[in-house]
C-alpha atoms as a PDB file:
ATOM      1  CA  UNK A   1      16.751  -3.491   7.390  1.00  0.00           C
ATOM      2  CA  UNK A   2      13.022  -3.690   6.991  1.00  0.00           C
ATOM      3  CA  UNK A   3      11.274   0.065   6.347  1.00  0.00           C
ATOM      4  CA  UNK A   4       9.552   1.095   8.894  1.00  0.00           C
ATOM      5  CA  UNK A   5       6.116   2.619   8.530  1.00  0.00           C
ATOM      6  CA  UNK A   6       4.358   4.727  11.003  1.00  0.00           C
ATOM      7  CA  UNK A   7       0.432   5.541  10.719  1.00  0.00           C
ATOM      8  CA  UNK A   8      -1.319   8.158  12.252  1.00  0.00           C
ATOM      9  CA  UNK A   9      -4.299   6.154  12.283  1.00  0.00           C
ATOM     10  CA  UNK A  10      -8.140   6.052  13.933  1.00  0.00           C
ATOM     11  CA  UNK A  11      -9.845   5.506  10.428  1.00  0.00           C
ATOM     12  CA  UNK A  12     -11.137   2.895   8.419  1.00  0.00           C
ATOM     13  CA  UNK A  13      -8.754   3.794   5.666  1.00  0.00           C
ATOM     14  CA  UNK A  14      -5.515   4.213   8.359  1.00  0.00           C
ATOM     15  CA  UNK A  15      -6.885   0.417   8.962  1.00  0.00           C
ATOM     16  CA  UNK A  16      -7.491  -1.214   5.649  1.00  0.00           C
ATOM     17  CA  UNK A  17      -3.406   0.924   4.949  1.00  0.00           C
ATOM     18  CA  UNK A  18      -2.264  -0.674   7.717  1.00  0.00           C
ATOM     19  CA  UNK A  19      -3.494  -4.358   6.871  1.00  0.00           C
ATOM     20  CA  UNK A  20      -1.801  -3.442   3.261  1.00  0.00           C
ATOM     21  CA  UNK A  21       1.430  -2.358   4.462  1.00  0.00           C
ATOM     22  CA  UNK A  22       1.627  -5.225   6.764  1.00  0.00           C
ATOM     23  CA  UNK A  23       0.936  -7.973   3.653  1.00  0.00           C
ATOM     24  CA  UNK A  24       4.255  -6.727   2.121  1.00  0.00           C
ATOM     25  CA  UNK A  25       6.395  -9.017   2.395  1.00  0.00           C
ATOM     26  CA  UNK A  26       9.422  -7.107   4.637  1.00  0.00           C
ATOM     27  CA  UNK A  27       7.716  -3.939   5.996  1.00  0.00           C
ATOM     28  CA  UNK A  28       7.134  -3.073   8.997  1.00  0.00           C
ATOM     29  CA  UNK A  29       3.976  -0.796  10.022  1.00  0.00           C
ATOM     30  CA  UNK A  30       2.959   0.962  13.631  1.00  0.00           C
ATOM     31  CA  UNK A  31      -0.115   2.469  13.689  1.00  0.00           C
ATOM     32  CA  UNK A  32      -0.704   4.921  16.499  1.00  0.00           C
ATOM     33  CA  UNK A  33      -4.149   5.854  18.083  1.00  0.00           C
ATOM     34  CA  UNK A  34      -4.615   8.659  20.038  1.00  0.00           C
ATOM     35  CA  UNK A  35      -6.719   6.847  22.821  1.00  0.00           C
ATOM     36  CA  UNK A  36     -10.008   9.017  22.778  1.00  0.00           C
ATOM     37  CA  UNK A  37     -11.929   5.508  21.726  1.00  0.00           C
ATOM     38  CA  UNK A  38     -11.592   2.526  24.432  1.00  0.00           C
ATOM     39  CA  UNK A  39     -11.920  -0.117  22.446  1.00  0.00           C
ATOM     40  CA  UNK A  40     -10.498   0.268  19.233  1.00  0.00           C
ATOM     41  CA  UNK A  41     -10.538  -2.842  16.678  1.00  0.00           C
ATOM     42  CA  UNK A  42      -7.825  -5.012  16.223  1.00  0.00           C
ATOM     43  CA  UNK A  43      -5.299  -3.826  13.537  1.00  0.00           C
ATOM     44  CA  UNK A  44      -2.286  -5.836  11.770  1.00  0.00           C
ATOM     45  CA  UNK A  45       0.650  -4.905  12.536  1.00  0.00           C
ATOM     46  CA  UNK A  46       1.847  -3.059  14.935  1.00  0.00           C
ATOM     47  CA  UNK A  47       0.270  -0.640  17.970  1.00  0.00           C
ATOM     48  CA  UNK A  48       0.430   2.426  19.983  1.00  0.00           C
ATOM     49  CA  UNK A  49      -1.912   4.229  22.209  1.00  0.00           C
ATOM     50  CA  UNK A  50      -1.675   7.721  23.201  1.00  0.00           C
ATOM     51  CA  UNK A  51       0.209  11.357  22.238  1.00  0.00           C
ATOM     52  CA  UNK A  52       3.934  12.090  21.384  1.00  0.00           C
ATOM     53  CA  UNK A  53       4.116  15.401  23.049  1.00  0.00           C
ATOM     54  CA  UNK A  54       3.886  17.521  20.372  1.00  0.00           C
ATOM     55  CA  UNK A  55       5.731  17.801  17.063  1.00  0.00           C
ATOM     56  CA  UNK A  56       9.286  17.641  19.027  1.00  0.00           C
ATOM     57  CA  UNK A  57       7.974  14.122  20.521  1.00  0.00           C
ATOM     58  CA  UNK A  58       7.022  12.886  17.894  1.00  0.00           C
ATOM     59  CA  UNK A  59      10.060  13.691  15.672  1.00  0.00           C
ATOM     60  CA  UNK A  60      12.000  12.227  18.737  1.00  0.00           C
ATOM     61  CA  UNK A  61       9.614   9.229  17.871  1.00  0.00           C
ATOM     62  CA  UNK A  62      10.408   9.002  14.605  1.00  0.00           C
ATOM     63  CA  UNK A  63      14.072   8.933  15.172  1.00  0.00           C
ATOM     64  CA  UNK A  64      14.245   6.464  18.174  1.00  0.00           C
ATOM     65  CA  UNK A  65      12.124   4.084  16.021  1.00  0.00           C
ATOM     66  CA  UNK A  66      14.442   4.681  12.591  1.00  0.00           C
ATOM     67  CA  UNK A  67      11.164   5.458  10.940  1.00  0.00           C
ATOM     68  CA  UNK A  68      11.132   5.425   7.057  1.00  0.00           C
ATOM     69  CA  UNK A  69       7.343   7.160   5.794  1.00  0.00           C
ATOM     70  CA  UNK A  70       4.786   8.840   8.072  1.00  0.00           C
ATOM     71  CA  UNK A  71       1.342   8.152   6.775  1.00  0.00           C
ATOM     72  CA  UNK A  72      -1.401  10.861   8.765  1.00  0.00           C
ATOM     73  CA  UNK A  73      -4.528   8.868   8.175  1.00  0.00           C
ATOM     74  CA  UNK A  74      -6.053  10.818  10.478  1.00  0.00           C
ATOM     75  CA  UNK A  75      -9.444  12.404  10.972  1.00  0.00           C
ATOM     76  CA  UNK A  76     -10.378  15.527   8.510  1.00  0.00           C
ATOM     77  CA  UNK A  77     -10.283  17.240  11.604  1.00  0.00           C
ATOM     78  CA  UNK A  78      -7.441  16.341  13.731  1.00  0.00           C
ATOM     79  CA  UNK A  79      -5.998  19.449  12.493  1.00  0.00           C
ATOM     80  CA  UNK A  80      -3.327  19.373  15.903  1.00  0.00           C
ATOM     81  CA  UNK A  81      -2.180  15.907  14.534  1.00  0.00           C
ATOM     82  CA  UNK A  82      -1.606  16.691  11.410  1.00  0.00           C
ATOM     83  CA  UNK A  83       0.167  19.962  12.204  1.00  0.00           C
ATOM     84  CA  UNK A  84       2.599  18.033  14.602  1.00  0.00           C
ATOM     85  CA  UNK A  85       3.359  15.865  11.518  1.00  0.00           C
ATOM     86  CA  UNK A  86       4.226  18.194   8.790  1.00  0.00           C
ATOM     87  CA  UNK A  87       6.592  19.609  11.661  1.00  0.00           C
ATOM     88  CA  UNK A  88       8.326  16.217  12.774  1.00  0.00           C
ATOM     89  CA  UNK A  89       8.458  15.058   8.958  1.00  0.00           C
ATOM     90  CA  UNK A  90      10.548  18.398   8.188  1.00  0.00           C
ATOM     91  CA  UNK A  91      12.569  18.165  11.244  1.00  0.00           C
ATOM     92  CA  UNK A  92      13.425  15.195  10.721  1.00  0.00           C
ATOM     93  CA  UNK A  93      13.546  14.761   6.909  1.00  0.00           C
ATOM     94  CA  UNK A  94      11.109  11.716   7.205  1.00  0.00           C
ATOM     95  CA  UNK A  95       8.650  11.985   3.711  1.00  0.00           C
ATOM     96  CA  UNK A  96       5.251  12.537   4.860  1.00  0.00           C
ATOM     97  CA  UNK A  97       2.165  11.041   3.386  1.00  0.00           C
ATOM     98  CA  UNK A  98      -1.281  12.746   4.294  1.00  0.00           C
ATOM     99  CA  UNK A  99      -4.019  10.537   3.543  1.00  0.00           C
ATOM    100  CA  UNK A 100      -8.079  12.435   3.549  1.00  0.00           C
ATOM    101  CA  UNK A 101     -10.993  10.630   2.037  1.00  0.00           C
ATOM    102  CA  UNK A 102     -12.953  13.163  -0.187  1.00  0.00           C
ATOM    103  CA  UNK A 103     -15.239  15.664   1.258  1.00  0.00           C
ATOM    104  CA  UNK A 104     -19.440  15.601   0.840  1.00  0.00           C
ATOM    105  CA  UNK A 105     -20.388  17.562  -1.980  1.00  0.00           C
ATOM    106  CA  UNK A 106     -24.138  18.592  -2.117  1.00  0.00           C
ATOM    107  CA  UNK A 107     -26.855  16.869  -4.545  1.00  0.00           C
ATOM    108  CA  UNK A 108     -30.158  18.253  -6.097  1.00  0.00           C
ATOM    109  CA  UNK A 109     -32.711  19.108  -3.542  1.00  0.00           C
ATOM    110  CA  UNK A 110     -30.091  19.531  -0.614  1.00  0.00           C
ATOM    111  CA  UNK A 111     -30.476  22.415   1.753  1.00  0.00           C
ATOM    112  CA  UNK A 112     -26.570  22.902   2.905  1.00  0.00           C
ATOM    113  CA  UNK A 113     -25.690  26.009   5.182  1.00  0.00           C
ATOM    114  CA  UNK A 114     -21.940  25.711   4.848  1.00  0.00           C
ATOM    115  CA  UNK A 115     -20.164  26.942   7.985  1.00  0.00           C
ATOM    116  CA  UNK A 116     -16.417  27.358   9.100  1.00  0.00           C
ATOM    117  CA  UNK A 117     -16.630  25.989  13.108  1.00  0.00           C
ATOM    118  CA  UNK A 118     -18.445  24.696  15.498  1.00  0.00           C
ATOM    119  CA  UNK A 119     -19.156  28.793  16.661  1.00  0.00           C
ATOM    120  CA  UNK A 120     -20.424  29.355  13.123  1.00  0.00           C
ATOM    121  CA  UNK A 121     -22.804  26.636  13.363  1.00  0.00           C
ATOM    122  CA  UNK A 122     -23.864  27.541  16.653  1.00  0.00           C
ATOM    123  CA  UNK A 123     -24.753  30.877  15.986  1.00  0.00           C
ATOM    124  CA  UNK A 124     -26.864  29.732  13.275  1.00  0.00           C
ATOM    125  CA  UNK A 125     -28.699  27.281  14.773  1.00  0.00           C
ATOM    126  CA  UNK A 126     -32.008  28.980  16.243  1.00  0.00           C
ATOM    127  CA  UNK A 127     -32.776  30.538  13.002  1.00  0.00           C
ATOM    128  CA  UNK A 128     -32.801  26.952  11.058  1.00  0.00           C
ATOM    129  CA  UNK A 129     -34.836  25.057  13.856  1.00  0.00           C
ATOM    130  CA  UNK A 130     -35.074  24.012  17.467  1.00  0.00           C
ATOM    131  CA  UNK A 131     -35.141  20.490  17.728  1.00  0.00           C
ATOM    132  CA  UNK A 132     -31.432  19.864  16.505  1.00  0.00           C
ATOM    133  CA  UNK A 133     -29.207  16.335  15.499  1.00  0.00           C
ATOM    134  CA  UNK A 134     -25.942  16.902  16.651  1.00  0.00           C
ATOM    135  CA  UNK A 135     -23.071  14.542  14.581  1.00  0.00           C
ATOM    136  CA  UNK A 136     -19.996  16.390  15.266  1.00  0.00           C
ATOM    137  CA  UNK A 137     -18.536  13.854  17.643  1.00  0.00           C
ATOM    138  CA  UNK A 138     -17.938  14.195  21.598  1.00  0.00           C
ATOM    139  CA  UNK A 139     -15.226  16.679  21.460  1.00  0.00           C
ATOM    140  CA  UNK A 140     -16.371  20.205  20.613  1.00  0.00           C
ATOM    141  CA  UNK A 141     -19.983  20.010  22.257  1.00  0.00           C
ATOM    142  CA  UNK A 142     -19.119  23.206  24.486  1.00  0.00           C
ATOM    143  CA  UNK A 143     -20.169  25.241  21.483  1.00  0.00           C
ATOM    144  CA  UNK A 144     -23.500  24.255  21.808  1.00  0.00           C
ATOM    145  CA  UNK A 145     -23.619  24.040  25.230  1.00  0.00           C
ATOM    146  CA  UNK A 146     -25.291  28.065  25.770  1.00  0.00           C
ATOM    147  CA  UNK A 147     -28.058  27.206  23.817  1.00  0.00           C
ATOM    148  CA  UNK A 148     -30.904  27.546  25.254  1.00  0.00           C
ATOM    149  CA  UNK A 149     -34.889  26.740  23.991  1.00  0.00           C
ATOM    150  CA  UNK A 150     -33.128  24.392  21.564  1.00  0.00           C
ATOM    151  CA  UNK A 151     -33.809  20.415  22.345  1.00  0.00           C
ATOM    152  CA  UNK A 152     -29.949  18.237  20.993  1.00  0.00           C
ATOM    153  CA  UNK A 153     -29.862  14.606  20.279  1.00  0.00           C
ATOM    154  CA  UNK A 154     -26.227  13.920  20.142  1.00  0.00           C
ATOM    155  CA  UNK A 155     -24.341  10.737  18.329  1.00  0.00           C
ATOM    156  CA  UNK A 156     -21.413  10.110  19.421  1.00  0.00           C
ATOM    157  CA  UNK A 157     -19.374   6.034  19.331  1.00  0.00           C
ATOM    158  CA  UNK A 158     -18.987   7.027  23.013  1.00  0.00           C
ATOM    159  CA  UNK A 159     -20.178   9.541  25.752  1.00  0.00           C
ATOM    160  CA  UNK A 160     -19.582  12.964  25.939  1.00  0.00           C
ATOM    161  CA  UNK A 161     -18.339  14.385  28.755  1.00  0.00           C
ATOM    162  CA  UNK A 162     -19.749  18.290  30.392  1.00  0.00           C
ATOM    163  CA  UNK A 163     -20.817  20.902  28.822  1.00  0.00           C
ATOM    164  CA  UNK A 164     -23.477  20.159  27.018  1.00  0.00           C
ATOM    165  CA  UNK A 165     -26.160  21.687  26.157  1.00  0.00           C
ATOM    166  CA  UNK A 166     -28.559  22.171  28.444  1.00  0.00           C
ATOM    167  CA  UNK A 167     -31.488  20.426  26.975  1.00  0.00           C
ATOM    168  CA  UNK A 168     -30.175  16.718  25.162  1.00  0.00           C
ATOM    169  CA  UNK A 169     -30.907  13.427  24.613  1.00  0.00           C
ATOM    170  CA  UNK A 170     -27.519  11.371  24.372  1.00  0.00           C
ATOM    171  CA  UNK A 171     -27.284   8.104  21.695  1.00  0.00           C
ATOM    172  CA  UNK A 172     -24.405   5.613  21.225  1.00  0.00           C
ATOM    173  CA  UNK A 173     -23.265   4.516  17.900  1.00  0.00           C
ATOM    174  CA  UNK A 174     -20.911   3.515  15.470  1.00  0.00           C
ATOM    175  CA  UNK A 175     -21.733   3.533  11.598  1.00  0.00           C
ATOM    176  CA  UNK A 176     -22.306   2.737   9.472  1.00  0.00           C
ATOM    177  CA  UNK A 177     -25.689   3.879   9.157  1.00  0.00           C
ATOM    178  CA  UNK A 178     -28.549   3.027   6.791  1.00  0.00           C
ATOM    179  CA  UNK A 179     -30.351   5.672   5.037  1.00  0.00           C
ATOM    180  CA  UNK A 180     -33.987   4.073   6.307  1.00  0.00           C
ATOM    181  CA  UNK A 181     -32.443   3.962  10.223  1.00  0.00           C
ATOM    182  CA  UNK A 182     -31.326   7.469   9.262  1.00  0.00           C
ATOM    183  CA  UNK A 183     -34.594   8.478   8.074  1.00  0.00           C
ATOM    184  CA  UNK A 184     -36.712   6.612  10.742  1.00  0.00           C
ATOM    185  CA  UNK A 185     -34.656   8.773  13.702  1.00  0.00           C
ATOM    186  CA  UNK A 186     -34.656  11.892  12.458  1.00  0.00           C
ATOM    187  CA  UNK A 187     -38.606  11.205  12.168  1.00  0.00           C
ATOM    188  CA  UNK A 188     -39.034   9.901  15.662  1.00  0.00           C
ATOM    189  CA  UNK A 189     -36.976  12.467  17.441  1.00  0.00           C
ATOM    190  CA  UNK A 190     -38.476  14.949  15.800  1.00  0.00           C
ATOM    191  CA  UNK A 191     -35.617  16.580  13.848  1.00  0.00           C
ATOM    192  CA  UNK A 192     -35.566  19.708  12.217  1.00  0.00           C
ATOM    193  CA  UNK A 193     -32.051  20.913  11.364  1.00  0.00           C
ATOM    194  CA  UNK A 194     -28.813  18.505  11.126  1.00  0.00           C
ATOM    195  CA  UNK A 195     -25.304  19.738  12.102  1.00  0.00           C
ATOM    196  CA  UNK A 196     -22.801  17.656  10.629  1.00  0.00           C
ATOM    197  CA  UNK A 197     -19.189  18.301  10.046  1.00  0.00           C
ATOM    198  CA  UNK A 198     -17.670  17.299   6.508  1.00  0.00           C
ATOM    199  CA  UNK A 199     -16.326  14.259   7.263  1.00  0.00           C
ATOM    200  CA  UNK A 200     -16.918  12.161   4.362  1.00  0.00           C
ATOM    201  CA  UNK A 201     -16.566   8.441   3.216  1.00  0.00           C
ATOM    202  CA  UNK A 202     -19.816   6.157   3.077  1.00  0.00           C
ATOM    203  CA  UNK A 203     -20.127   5.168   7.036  1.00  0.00           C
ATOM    204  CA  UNK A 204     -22.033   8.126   7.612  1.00  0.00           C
ATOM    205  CA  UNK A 205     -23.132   9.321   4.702  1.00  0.00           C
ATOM    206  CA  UNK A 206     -26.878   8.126   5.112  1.00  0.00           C
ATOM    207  CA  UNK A 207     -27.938  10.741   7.451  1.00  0.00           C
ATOM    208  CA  UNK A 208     -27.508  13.563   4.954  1.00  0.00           C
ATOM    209  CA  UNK A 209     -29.187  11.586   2.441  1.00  0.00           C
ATOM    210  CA  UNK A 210     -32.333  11.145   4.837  1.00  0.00           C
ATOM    211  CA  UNK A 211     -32.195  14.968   5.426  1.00  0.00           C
ATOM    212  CA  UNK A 212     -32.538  15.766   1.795  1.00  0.00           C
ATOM    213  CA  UNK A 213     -35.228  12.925   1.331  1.00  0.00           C
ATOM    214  CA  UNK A 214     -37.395  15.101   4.072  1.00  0.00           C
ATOM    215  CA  UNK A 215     -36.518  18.299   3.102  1.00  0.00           C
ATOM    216  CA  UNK A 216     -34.430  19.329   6.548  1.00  0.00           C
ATOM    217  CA  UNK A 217     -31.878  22.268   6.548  1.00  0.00           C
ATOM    218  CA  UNK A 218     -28.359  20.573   6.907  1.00  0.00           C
ATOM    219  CA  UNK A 219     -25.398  23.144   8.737  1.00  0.00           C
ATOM    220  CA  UNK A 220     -21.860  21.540   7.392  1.00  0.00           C
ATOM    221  CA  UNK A 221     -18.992  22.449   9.171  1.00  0.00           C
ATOM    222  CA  UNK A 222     -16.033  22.815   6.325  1.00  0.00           C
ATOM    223  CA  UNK A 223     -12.468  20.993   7.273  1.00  0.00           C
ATOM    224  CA  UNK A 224      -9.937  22.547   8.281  1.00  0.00           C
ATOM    225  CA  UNK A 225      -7.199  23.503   6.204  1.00  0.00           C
ATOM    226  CA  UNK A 226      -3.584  21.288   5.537  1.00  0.00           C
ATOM    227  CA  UNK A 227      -0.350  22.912   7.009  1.00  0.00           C
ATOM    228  CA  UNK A 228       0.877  24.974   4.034  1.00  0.00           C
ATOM    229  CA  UNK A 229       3.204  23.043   1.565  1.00  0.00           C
ATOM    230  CA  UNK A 230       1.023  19.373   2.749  1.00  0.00           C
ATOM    231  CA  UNK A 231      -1.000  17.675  -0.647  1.00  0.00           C
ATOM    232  CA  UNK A 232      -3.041  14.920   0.296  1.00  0.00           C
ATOM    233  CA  UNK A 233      -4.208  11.720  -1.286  1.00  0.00           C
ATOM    234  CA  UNK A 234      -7.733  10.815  -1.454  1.00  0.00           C
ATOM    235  CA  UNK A 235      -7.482   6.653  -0.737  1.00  0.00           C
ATOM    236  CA  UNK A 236      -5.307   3.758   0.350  1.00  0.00           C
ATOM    237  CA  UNK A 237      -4.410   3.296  -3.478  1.00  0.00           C
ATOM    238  CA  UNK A 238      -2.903   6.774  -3.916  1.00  0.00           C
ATOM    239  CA  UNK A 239      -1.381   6.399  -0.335  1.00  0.00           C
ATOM    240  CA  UNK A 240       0.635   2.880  -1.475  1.00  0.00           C
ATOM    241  CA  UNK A 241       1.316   4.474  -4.665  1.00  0.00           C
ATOM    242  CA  UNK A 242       3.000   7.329  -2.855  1.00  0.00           C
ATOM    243  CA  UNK A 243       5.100   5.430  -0.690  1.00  0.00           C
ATOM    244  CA  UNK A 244       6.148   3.290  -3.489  1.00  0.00           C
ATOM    245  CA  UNK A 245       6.543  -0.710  -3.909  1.00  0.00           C
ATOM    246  CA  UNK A 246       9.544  -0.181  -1.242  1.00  0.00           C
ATOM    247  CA  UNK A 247       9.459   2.487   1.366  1.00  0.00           C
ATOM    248  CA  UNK A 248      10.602   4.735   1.318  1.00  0.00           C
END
């Protein structure tokens, strides 16, 4: 029988795995979205949308579908996904490969105010500046949303729903970004403090390279920590490499 693969995916490396596992020749590969983004590109292989219902769904899951490797190529910061996966894999006995591109590490000349949540960055916020660039993504914004005398511009790939701060400015995108389109809005909106969490990878990358370029204070919001006993790789290499030249 052909292994089985499932991928906790939503990220440009649970993609480019995906495309890899399904090029060898007998594997099979799911990847499974969690549905926050409505149109999601197309990805080989196999795909589901939405939750398991927990850890006990999704070991369920992972029986019902005689899975063979879970890879979590999740966000840095889906730590509720990642949770529910070191559970299911050690319920169910299923080896468990967690996949995290490398965090941002500061350069010369960078102003970093490393922070441990969305709170933490909050309560800094009115002594760094008061016209603010919010990157954190739509989910989360209710820790901003008491500040007051502060003006937001928020980037997000789609729009946030209430609360919200009370005074913002709402843009649509999806990186990657340039470090000159970087530069240029951060200039015409006015910015003078970016709140970023440490996502890493290159797609959006560019912003923190236009805050250093113009001297702005940057608040980074540090990952959240793996479930004790979970290692993770730092690429799709490392991730094959894991799961071997057969999985499992």
């Amino acid at each position: 029988m052909s292994p089985h693969v499932l991928v906790l995916g939503g990220t440009t490396e649970a993609r480019e795995l995906a495309a890899a596992l399904a090029a060898r020749s007998g594997t099979r590969v799911t990847t499974s979205l969690a549905g926050r983004v409505s149109r999601p590109g197309a990805l080989a292989g196999e795909v589901r949308v939405g939750g398991f219902g927990g850890a006990e769904g999704l070991a369920a899951w992972l029986r019902a579908h005689r899975v063979d490797a879970v890879v979590d190529a999740t966000h840095p910061f889906a730590e509720s996904i990642t949770r529910n996966a070191a559970r299911a894999a050690a319920a169910t006995g299923v080896p468990l490969v967690v996949l995290r591109r490398p965090g941002w590490r500061p350069a010369p000349g960078d102003r970093w105010h490393p922070v441990a949540s969305l709170d933490a960055a909050a309560g800094l916020l009115p002594r760094l500046g008061r016209r603010v660039f919010l990157t954190t993504g739509r989910m989360g914004l209710a820790a901003f949303a008491g500040l007051t005398g502060l003006h937001f511009v928020v980037r997000s790939v789609e729009p946030p729903g209430p609360p919200l701060p009370p005074d913002v400015r709402v843009l649509t995108a999806r990186g990657p970004f340039t470090v000159s389109g970087e530069t240029e809005l951060l200039r015409t909106h006015r910015i003078d403090v970016l709140v970023t969490k440490d996502s890493g990878g290159a797609a959006t990358a560019a912003k923190l390279t236009a805050a250093r370029e113009l001297g702005l204070p940057v608040v980074v919001v540090g990952r959240p920590p793996l479930p004790e006993g979970v290692a993770a790789v730092p690429d799709v290499a490392a991730a094959l490499a894991r799961l071997g030249p057969r999985t499992p």
